[in-house]
N, C-alpha and C. Protein backbone atom coordinates (compact mmCIF):
# COMPACT_ATOMS: atom_id res chain seq x y z
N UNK A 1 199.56 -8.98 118.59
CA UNK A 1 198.58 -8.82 119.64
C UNK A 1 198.60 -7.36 120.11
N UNK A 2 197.68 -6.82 120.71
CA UNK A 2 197.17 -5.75 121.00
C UNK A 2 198.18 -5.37 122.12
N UNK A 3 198.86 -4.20 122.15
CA UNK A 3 199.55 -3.90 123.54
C UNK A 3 198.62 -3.92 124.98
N UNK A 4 197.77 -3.16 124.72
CA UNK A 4 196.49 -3.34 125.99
C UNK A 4 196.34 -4.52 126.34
N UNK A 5 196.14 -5.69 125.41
CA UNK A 5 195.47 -6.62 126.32
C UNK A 5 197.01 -7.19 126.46
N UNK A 6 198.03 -7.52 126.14
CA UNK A 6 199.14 -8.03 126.38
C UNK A 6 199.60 -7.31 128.08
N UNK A 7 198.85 -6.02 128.40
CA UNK A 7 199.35 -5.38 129.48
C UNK A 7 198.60 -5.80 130.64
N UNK A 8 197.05 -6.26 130.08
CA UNK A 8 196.10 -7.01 130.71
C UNK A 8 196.23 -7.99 131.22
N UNK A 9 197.18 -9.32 130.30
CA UNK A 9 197.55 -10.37 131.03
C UNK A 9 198.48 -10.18 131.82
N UNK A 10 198.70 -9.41 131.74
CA UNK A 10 200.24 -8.94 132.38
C UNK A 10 199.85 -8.81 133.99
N UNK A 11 199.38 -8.04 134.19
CA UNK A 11 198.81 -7.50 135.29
C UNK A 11 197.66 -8.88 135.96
N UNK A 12 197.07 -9.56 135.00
CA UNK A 12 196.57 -10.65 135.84
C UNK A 12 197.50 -11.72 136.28
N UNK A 13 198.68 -11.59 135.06
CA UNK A 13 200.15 -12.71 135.98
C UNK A 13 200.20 -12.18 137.18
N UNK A 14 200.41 -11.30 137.44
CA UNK A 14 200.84 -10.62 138.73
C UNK A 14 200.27 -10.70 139.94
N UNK A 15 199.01 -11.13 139.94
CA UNK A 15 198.52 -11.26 140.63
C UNK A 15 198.08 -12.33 140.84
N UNK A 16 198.48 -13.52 139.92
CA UNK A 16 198.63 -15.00 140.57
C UNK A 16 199.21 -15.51 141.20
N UNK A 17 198.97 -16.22 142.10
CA UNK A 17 199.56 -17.24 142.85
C UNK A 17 200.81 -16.41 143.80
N UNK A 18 200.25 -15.22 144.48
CA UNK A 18 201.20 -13.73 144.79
C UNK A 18 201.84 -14.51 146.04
N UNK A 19 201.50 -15.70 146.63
CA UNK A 19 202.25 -16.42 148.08
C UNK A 19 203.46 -16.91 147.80
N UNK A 20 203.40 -17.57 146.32
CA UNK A 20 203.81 -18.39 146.13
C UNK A 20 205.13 -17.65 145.46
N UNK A 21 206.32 -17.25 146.05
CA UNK A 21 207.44 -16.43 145.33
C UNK A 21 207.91 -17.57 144.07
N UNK A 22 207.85 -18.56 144.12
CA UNK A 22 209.11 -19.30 143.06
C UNK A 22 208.15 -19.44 141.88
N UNK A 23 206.63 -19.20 142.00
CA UNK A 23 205.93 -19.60 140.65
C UNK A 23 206.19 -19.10 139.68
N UNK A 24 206.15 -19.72 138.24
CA UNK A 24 206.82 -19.32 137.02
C UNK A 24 205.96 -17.93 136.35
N UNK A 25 205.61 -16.85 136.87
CA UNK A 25 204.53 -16.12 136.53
C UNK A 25 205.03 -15.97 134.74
N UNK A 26 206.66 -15.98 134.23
CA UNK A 26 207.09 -15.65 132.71
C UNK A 26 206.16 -16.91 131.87
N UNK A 27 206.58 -17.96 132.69
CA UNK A 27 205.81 -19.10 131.94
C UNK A 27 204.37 -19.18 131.54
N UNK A 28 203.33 -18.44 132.55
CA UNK A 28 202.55 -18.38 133.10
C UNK A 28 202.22 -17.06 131.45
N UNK A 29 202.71 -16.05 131.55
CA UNK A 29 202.65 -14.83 130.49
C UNK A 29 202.51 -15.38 129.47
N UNK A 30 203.22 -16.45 128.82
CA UNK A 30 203.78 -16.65 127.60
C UNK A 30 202.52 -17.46 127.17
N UNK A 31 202.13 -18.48 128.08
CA UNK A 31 200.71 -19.75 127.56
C UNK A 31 199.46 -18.61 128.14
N UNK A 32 199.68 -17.85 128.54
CA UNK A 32 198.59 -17.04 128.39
C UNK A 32 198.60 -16.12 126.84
N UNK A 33 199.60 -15.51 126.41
CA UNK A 33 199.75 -14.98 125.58
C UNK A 33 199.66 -15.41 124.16
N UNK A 34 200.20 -16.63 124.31
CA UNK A 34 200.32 -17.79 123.04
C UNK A 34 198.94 -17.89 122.71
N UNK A 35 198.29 -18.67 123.75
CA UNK A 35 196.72 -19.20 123.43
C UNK A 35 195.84 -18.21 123.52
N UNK A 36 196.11 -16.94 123.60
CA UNK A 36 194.98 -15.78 123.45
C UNK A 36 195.29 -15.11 122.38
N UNK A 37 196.21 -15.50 121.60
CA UNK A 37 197.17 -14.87 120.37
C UNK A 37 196.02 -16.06 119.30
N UNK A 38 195.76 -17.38 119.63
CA UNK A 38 195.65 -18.53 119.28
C UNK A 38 193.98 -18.39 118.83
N UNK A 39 193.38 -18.04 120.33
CA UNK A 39 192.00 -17.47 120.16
C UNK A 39 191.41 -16.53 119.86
N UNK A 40 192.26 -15.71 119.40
CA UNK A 40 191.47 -14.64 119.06
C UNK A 40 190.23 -14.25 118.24
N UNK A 41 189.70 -15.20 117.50
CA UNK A 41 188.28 -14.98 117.04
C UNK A 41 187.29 -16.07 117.89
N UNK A 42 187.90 -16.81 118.83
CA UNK A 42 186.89 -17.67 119.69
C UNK A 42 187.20 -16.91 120.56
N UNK A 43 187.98 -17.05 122.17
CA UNK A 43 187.33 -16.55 123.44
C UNK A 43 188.22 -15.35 123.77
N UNK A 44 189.40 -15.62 123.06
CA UNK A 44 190.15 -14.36 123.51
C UNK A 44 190.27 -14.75 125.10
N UNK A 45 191.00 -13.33 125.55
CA UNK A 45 191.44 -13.93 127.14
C UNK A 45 190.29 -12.47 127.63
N UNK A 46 190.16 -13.62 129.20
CA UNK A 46 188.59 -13.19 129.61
C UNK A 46 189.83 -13.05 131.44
N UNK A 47 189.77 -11.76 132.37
CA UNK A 47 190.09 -12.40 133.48
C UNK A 47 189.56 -13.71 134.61
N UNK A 48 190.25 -14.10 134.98
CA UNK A 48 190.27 -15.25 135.21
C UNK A 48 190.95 -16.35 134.55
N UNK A 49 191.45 -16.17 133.89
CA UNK A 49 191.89 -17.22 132.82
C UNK A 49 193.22 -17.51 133.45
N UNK A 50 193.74 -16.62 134.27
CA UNK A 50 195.06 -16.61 134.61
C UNK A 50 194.89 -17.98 135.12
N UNK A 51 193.95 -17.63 136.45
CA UNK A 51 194.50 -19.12 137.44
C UNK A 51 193.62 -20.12 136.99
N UNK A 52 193.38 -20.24 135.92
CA UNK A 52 192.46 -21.62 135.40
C UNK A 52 194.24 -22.51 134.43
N UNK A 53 194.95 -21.61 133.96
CA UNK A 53 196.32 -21.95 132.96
C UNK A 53 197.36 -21.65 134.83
N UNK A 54 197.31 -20.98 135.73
CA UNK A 54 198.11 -21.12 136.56
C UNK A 54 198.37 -22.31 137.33
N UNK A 55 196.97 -23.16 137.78
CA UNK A 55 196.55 -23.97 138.10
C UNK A 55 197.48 -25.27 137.41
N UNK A 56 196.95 -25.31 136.00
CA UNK A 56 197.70 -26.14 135.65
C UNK A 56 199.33 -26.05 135.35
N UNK A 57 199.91 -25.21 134.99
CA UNK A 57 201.31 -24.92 135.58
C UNK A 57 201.97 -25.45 136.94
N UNK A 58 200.91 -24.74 137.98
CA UNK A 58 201.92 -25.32 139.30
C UNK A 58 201.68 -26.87 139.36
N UNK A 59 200.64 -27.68 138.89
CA UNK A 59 200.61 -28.83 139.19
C UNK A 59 201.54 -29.65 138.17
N UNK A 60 201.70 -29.36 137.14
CA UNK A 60 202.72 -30.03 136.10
C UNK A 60 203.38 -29.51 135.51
N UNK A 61 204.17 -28.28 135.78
CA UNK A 61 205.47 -27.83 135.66
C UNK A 61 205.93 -28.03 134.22
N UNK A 62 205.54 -28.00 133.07
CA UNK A 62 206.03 -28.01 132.30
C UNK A 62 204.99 -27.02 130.90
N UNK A 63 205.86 -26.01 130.24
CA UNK A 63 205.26 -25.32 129.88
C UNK A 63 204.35 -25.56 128.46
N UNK A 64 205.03 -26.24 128.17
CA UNK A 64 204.38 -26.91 126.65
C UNK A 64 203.19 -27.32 126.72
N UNK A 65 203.71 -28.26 127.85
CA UNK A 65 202.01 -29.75 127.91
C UNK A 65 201.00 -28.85 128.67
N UNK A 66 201.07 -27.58 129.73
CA UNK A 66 200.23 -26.87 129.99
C UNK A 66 199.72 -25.82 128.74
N UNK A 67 200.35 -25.29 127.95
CA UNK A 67 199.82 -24.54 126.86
C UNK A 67 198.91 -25.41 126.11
N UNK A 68 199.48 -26.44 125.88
CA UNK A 68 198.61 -27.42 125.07
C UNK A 68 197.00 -27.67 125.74
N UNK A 69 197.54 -28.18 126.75
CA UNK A 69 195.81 -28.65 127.96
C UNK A 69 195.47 -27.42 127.72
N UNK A 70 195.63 -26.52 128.10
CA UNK A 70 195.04 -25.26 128.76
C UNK A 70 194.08 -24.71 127.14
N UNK A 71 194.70 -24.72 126.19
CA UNK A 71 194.23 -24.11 124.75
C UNK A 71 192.87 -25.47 124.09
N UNK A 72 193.67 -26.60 124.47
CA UNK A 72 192.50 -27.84 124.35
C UNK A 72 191.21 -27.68 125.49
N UNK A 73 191.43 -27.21 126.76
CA UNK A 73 190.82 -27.44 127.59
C UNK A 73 189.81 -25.93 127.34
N UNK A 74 189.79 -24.74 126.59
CA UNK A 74 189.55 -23.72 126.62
C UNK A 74 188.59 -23.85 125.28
N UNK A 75 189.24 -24.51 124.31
CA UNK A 75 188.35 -24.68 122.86
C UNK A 75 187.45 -25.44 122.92
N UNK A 76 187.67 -26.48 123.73
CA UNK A 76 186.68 -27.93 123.72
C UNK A 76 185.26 -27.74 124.16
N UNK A 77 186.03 -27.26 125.55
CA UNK A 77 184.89 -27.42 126.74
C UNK A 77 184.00 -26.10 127.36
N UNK A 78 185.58 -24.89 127.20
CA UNK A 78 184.89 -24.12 128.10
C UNK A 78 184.78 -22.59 127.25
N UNK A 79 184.72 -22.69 125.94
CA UNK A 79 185.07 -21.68 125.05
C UNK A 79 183.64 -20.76 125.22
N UNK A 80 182.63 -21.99 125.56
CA UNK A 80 180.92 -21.27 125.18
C UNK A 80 180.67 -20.67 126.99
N UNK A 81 181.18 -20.70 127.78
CA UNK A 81 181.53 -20.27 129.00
C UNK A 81 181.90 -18.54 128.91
N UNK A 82 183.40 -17.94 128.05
CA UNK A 82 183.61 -17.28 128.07
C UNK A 82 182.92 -16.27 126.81
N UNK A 83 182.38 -17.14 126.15
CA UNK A 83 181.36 -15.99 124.74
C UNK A 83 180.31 -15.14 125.43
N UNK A 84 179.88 -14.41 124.67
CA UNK A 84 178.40 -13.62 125.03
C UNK A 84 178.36 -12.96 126.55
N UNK A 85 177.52 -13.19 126.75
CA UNK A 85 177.02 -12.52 127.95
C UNK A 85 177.15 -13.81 129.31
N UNK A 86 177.83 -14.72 129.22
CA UNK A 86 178.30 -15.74 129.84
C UNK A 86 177.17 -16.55 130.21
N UNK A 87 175.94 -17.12 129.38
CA UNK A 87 174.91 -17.80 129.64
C UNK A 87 175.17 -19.03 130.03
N UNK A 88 175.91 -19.33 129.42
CA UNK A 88 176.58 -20.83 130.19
C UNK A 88 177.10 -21.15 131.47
N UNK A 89 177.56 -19.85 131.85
CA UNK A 89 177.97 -20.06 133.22
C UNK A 89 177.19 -19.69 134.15
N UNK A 90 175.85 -18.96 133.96
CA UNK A 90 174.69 -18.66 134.72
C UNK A 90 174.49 -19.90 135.11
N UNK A 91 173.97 -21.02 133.69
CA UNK A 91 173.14 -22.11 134.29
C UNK A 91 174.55 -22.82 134.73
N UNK A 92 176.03 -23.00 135.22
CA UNK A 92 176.26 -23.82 135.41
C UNK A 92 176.41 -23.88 137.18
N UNK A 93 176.39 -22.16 137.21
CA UNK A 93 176.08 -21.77 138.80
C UNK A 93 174.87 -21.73 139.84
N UNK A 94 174.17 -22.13 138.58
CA UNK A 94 172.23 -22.62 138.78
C UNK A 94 172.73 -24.10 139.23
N UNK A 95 173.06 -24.73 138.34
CA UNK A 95 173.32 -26.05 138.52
C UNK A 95 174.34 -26.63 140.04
N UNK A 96 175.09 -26.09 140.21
CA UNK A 96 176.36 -25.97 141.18
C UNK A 96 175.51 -25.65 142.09
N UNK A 97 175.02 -24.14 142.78
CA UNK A 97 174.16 -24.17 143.70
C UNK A 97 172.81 -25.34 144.07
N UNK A 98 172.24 -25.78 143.22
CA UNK A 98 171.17 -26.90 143.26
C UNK A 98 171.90 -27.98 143.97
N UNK A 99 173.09 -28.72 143.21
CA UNK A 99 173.78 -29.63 143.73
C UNK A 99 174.11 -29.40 145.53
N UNK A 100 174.94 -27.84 145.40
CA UNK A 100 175.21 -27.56 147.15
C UNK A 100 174.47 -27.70 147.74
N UNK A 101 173.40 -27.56 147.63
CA UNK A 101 171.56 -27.54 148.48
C UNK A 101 171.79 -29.01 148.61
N UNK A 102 171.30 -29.64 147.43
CA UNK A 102 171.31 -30.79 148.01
C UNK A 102 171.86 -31.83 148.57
N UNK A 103 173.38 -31.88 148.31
CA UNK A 103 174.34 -32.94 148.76
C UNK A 103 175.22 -31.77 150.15
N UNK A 104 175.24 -30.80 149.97
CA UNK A 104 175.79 -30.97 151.47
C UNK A 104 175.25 -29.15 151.69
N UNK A 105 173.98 -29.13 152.01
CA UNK A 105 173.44 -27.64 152.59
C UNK A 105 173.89 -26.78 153.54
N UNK A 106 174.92 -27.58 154.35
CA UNK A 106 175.35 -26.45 155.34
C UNK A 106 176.21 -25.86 154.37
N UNK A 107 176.90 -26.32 153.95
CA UNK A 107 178.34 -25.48 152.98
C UNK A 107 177.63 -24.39 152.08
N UNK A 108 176.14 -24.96 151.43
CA UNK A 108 175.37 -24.08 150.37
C UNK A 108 174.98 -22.85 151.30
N UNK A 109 174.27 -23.01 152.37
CA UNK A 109 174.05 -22.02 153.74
C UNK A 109 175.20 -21.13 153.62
N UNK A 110 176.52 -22.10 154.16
CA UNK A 110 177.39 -20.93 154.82
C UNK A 110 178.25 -19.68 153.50
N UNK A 111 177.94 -20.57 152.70
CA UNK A 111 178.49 -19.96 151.22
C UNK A 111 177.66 -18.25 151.11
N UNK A 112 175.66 -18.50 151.41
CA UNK A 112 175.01 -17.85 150.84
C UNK A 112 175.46 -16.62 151.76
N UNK A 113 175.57 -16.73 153.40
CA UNK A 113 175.67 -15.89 154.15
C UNK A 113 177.03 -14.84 153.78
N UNK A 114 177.79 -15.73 153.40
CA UNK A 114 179.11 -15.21 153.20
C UNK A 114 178.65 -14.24 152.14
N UNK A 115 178.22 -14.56 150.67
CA UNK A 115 177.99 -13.62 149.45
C UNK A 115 177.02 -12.82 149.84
């Protein structure tokens, strides 16, 4: 793997879960590193990726079965998310905002004011 981007995840460990002193950020390096070692002609590592694989770490603590989800959960579902020019995630924030409007508008409101 590329030293740059290995320095890349690096620096996005670091800045996960920064409250939280006991989180495994090494663990956290390694299933980031593994599965972007893994993807490299599909999504490669995109930031953000940290706390989508951090996420699942702090909730199930074990490093294997999170590398595994996290590389299944990245190829399956959300691989066409991180390709291209991220068209998929345009419409899925088209979609997400539509929903906020309609099932609960104050939150879609207080969201818009905020951005």
């Amino acid at each position: 793997m590329d030293q740059g981007l290995e320095d890349i995840i690096r620096v996005d460990v670091l800045r996960t879960f920064t409250t939280d002193k006991n989180f495994p950020k090494e663990q956290l390096f390694n299933i980031l590193k593994c599965a972007t070692y893994v993807m490299q002609t599909e999504a490669g590592y995109c930031q953000g990726m940290n706390y989508l694989a951090g996420m699942l770490l702090y909730m199930i603590q074990d490093e294997q079965r999170v590398f595994e989800m996290y590389l299944c959960l990245v190829q399956k579902r959300l691989v066409e998310i991180y390709l291209g020019n991220f068209d998929k995630l345009k419409v899925y924030f088209y979609v997400l905002d539509n929903l906020l409007n309609l099932f609960v508008s104050d939150l879609a409101t207080d969201l818009k004011v905020k951005l």
